[in-house]
Protein backbone atom coordinates (compact mmCIF):
# COMPACT_ATOMS: atom_id res chain seq x y z
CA UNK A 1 15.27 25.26 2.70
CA UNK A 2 18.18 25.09 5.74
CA UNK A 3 17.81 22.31 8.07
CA UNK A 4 18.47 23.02 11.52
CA UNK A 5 21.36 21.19 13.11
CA UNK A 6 19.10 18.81 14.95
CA UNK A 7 17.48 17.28 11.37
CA UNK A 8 20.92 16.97 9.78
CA UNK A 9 22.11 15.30 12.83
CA UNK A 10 18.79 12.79 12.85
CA UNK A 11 19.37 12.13 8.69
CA UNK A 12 23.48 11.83 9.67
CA UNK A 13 22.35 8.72 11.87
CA UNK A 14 19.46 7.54 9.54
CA UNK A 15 22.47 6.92 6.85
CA UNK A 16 24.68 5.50 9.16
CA UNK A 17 22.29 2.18 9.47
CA UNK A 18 22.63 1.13 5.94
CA UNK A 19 20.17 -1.61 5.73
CA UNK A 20 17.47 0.69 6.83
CA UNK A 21 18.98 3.37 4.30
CA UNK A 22 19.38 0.77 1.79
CA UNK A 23 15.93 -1.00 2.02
CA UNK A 24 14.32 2.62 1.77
CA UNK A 25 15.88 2.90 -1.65
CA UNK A 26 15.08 -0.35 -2.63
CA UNK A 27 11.30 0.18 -1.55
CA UNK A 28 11.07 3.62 -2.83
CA UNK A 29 12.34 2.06 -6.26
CA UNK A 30 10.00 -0.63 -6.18
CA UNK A 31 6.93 1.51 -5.12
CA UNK A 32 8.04 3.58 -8.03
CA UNK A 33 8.14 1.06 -10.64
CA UNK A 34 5.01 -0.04 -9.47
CA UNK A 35 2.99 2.72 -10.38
CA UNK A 36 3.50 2.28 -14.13
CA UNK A 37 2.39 -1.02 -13.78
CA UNK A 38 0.58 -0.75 -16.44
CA UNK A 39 3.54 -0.50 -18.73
CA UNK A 40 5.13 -2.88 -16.90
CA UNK A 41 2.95 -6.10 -17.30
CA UNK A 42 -0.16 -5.45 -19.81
CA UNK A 43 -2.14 -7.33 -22.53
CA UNK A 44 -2.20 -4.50 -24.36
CA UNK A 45 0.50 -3.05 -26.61
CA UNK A 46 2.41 0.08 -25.14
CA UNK A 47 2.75 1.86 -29.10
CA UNK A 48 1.48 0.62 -32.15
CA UNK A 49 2.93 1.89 -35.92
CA UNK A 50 -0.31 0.73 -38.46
CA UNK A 51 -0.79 2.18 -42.12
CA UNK A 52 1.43 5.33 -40.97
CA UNK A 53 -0.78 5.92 -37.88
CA UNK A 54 0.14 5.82 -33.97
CA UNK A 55 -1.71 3.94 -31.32
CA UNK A 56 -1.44 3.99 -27.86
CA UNK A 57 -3.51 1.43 -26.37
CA UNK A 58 -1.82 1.51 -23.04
CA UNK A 59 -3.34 4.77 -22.48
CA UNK A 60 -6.32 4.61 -25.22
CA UNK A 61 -9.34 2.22 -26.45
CA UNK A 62 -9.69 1.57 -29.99
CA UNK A 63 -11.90 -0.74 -31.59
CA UNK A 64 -10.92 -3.48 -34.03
CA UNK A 65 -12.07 -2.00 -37.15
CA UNK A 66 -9.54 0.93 -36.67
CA UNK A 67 -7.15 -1.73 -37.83
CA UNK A 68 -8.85 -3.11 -41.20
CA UNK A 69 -13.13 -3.12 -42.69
CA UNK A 70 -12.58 -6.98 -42.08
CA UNK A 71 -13.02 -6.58 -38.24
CA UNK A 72 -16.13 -5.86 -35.95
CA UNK A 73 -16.42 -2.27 -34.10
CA UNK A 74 -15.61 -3.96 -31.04
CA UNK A 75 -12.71 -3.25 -28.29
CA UNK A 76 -9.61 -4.57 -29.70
CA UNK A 77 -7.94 -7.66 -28.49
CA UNK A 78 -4.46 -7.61 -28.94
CA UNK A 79 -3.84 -11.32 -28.31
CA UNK A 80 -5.83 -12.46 -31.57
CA UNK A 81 -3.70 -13.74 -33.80
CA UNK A 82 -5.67 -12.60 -37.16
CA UNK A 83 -5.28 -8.78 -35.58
CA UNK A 84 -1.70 -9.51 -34.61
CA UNK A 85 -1.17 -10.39 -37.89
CA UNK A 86 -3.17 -7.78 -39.40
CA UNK A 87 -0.90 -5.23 -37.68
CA UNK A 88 2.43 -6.82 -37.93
CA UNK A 89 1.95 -7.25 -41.71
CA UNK A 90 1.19 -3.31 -42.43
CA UNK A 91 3.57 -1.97 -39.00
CA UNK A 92 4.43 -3.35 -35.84
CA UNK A 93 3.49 -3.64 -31.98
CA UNK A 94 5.69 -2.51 -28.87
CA UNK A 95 4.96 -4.75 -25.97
CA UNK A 96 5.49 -4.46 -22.34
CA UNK A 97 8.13 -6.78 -20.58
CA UNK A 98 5.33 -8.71 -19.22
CA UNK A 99 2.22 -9.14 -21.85
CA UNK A 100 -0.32 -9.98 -19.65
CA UNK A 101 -2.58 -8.30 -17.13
CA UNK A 102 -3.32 -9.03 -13.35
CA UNK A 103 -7.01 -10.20 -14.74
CA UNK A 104 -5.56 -11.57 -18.60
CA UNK A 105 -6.61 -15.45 -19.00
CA UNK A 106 -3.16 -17.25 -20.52
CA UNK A 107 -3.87 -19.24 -23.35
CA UNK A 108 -3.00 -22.11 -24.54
CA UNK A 109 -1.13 -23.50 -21.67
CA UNK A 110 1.10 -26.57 -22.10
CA UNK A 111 -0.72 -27.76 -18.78
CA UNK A 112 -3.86 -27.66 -17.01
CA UNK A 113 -3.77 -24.50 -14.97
CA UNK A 114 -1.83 -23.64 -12.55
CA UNK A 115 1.17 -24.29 -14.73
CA UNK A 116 4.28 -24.12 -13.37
CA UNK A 117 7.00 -21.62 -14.03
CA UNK A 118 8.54 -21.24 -17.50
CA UNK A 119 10.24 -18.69 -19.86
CA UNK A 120 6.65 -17.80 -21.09
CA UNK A 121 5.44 -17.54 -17.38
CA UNK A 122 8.83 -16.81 -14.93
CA UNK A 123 6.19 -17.38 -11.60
CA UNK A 124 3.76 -19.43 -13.44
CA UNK A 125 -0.14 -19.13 -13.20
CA UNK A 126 -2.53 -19.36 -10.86
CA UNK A 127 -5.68 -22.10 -10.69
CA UNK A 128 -7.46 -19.27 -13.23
CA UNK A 129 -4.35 -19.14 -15.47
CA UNK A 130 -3.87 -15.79 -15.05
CA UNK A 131 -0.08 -15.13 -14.81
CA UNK A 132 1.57 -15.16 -11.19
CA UNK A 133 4.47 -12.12 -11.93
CA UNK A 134 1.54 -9.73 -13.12
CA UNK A 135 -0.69 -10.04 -10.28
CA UNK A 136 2.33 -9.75 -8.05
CA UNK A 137 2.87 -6.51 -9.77
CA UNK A 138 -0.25 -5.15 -9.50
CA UNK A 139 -0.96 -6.57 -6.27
CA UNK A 140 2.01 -5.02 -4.53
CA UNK A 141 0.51 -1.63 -5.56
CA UNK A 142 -2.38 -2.09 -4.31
CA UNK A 143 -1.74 -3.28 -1.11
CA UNK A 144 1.09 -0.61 -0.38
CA UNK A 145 -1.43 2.30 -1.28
CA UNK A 146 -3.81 0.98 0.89
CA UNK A 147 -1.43 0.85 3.38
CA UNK A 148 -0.44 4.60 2.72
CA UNK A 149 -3.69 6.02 2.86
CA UNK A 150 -5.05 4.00 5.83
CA UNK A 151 -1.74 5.09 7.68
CA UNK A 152 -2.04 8.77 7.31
CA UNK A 153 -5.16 9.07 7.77
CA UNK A 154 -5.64 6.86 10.80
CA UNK A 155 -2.54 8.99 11.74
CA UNK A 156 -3.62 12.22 11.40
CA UNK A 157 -7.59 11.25 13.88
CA UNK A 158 -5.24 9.33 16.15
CA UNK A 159 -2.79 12.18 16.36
CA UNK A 160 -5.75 15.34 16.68
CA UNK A 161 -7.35 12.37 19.45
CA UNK A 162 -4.36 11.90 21.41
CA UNK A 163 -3.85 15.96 21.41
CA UNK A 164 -7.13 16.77 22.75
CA UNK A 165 -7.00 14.21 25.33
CA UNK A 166 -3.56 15.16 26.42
CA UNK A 167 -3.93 18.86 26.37
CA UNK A 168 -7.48 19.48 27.62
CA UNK A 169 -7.03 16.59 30.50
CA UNK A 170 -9.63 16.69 33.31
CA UNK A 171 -13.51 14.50 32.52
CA UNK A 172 -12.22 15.21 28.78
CA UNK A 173 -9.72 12.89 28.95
CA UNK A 174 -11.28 10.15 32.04
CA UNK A 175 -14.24 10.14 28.90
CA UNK A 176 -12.00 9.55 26.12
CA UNK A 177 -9.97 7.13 27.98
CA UNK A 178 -13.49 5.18 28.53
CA UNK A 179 -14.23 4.90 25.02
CA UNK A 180 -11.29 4.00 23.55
CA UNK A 181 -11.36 0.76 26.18
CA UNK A 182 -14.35 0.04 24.51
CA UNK A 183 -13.99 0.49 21.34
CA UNK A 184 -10.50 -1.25 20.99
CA UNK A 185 -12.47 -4.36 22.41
CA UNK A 186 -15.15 -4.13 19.59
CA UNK A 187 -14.81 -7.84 17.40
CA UNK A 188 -13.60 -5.96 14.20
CA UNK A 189 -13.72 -8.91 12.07
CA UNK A 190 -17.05 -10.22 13.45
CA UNK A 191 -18.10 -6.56 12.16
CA UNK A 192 -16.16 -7.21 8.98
CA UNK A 193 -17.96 -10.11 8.17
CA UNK A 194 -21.78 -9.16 8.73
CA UNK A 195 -20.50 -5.93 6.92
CA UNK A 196 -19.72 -8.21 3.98
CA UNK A 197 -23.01 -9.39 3.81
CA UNK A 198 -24.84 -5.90 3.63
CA UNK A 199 -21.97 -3.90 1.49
CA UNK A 200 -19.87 -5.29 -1.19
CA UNK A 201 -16.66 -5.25 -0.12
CA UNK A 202 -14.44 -2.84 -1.72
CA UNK A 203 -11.28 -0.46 -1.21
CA UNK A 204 -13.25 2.35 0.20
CA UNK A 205 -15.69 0.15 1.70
CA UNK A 206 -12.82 -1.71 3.61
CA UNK A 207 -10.73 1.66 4.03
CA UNK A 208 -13.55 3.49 5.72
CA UNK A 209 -13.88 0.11 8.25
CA UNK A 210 -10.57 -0.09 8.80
CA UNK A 211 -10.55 3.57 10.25
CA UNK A 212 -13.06 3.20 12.30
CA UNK A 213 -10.64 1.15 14.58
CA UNK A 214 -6.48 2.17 13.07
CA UNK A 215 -7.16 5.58 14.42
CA UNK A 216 -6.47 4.68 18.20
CA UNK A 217 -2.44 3.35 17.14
CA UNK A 218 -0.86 6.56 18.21
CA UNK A 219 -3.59 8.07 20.41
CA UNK A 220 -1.75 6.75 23.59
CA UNK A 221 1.65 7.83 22.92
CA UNK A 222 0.37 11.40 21.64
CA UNK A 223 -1.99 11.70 24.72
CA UNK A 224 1.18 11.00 26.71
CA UNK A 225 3.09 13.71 25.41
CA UNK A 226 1.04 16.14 25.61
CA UNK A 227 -0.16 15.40 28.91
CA UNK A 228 3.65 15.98 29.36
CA UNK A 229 4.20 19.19 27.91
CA UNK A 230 1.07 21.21 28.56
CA UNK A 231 2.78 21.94 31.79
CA UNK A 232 6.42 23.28 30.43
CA UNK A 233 7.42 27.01 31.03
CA UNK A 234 7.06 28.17 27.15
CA UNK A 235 3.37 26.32 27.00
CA UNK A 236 2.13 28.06 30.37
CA UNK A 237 3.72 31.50 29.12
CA UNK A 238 1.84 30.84 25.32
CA UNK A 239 -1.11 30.51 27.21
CA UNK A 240 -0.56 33.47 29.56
CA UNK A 241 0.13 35.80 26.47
CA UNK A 242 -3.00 35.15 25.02
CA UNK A 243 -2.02 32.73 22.64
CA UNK A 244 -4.77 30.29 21.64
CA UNK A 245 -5.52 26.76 22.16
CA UNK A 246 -5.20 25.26 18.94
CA UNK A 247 -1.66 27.58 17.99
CA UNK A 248 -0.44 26.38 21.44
CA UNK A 249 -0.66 23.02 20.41
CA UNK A 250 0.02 22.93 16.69
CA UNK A 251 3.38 25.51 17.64
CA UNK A 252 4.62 24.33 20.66
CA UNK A 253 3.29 20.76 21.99
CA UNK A 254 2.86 18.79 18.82
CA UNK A 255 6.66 19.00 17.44
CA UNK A 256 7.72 17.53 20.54
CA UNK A 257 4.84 14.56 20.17
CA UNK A 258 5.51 14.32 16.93
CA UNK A 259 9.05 12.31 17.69
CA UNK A 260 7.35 9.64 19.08
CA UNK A 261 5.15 9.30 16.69
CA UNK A 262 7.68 9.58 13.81
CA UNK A 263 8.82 6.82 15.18
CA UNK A 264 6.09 4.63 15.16
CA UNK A 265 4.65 5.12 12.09
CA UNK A 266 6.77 2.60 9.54
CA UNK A 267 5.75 -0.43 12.14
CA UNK A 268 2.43 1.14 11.72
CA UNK A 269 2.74 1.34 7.64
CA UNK A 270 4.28 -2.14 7.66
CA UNK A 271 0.92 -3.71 9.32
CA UNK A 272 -1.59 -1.72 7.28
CA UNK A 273 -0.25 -2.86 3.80
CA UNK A 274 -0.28 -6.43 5.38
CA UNK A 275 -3.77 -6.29 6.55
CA UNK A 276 -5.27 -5.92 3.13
CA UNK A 277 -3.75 -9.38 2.17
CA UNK A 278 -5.02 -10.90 5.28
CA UNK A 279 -8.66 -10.16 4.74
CA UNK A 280 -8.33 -11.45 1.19
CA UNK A 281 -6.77 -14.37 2.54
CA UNK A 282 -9.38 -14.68 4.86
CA UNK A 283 -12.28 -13.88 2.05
CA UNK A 284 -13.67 -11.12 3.56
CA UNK A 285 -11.45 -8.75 1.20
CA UNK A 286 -11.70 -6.97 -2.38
CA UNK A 287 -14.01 -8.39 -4.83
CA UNK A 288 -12.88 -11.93 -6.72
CA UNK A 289 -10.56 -10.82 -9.22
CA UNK A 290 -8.90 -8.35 -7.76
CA UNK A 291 -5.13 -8.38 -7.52
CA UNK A 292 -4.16 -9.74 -4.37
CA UNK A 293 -1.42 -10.86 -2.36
CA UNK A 294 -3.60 -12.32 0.28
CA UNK A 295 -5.63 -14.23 -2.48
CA UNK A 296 -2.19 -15.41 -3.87
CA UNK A 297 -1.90 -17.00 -0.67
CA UNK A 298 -5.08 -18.47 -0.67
CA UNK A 299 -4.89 -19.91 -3.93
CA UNK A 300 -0.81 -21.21 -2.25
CA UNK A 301 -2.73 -22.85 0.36
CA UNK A 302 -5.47 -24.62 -1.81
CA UNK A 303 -3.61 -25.77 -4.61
CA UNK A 304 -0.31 -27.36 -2.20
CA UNK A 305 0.40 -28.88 -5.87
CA UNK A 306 1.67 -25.87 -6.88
CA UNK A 307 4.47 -24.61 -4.41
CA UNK A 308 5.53 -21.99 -6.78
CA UNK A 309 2.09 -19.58 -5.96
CA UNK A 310 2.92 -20.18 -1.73
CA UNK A 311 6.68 -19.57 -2.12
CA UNK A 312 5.78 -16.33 -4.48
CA UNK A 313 3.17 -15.08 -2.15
CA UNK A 314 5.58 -15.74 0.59
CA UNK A 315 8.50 -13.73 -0.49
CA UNK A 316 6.49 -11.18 -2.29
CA UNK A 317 5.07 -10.44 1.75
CA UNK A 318 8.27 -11.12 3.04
CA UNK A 319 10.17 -9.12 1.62
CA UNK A 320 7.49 -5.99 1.67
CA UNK A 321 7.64 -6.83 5.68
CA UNK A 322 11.30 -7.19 5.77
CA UNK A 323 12.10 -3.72 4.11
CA UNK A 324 9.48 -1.62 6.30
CA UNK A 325 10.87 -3.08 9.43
CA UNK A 326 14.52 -1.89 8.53
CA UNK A 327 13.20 1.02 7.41
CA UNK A 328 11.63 1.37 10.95
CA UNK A 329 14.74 0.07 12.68
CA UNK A 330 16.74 3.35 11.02
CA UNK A 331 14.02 6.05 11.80
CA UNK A 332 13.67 4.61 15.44
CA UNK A 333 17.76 5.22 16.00
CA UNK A 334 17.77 8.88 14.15
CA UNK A 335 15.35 9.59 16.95
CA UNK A 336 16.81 8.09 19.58
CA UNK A 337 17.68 10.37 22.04
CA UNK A 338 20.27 8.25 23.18
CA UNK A 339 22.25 8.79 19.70
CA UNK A 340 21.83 11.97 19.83
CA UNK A 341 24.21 13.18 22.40
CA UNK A 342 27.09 10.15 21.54
């Protein structure tokens, strides 16, 4: 596919800011990685060799008496030490770099839990002694897909909002207007909580919620543009051709609205992966046990003993933040208009 000149100008500038080309490497990479987090950090094995057979248990179930008569036909638990040794005496185990689980119980700690960092544990362990790197892992995931997916898709209602508002004008848009003012002054988390206490709380339960009020983000600057452009030359002379409505402003109105709101949307992505965290934080989030940033920052705040889960949860956020905003700062000067004529 040929890019016109205008794109290859807008990536040309996009490169020239190196930290915001550089941190959208460095979060594409670690978006990336974190998808296979499951043969990242695990408590299960990622291939087992056993009497000349292959297991996969990253990918599989098996029960225990696959691996001897001696054991029960129950799920297998890797971290027993009579079916460690069962398998390591007749074949061997492939482990992932980190052998526990957002949700696996560490055993045998040298301390009461949390316990602080070590070899075994590089971030240490939460108050449940479940270990701090894994549920970073995991949690990072999470929260940037639920970031994702409430972006878009409060994108794409805010974006179809602002367009009929814009394009349409007149009692339309005075309506519109009136009930956006309204609902933008709704007490979401007031909502949030008596929600809590009807639904249990859970990604699609809090996704769906969260729409109900992310959509109205970009309404403003999309109504703006096309209240703008539904009066150019080419739009009137669409129109006057026969052309209809909804081509009119999917052809001819939206690519120019659509600047703007390219421009936007990172700050926009940066605050919905964040907002997960702070309704976990807040305890009005996913259900206990869930990996969580916002919980790791609970747990920071309520064990103060144990600076390591604060200063994790801290930089683990940080840095997430840090790397969409530079990432925002780079798209905001390809589409500068500004840059584009130096």
């Amino acid at each position: 596919m040929t890019l016109s000149p205008i794109t290859r100008r807008r990536l040309a500038i996009f490169r020239q800011n190196r930290r915001g080309f550089v941190s959208l490497w460095i979060f594409a990479a670690l978006f990336f990685l974190s998808l296979f987090a499951e043969f990242i950090a695990n408590d299960r094995p990622l291939l087992i060799r056993y009497d000349g057979h292959w297991f996969i248990p990253v990918l599989q179930d098996y029960s225990e008496d696959a691996f001897g008569p001696d054991f029960l036909p129950t799920e297998a638990d890797y971290t027993d030490p009579e079916l460690a040794k069962t398998i390591n005496a007749r074949g061997w185990m492939v482990w992932p770099l980190v052998p526990y689980s957002y949700n696996t119980v560490v055993k045998n700690l040298p301390v009461p839990a949390p316990a602080p960092p070590s070899w075994r544990n590089p971030f240490g362990t939460d108050d449940q002694a479940r270990d701090v790197l894994a549920r970073v892992i995991y949690g990072f995931r999470l929260s940037v897909l639920f970031g994702f997916t409430l972006t878009i898709i409060s994108s794409v209602i805010g974006v179809a909002a602002g367009a009929v508002q814009g394009y349409y004008g007149g009692t339309l848009d005075l309506l519109f207007q009136r009930f956006i003012e309204i609902w933008s002054g709704m007490p979401e988390l007031y909502l949030l909580i008596i929600l809590g206490s009807v639904l249990t709380p859970s990604f699609w339960v809090l996704l769906i919620f969260l729409l109900l009020f992310r959509w109205m983000g970009l309404t403003g600057v999309v109504r703006a543009e096309f209240l703008r452009g539904r009066n150019l030359d080419y739009v009137r002379a669409a129109k006057a051709l026969g052309v209809s409505d909804l081509a009119v402003m999917w052809r001819h109105v939206l690519p120019n609205a659509m600047v703007a709101t390219l421009t936007f949307l990172p700050f926009i992505l940066s605050g919905s992966v964040t907002v997960l965290s702070t309704l976990d934080f807040l305890g009005f989030g996913l259900p206990p046990g869930s990996p969580s940033l916002g919980e790791l920052v609970a747990q920071g705040k309520n064990n103060l003993q144990a600076p390591w889960l604060g200063i994790t949860a801290f930089f683990a956020l940080g840095s997430v933040l840090t790397l969409l905003i530079f990432v925002g700062e780079a798209v905001r000067d390809a589409f500068d208009s500004r840059r584009m004529v130096e």
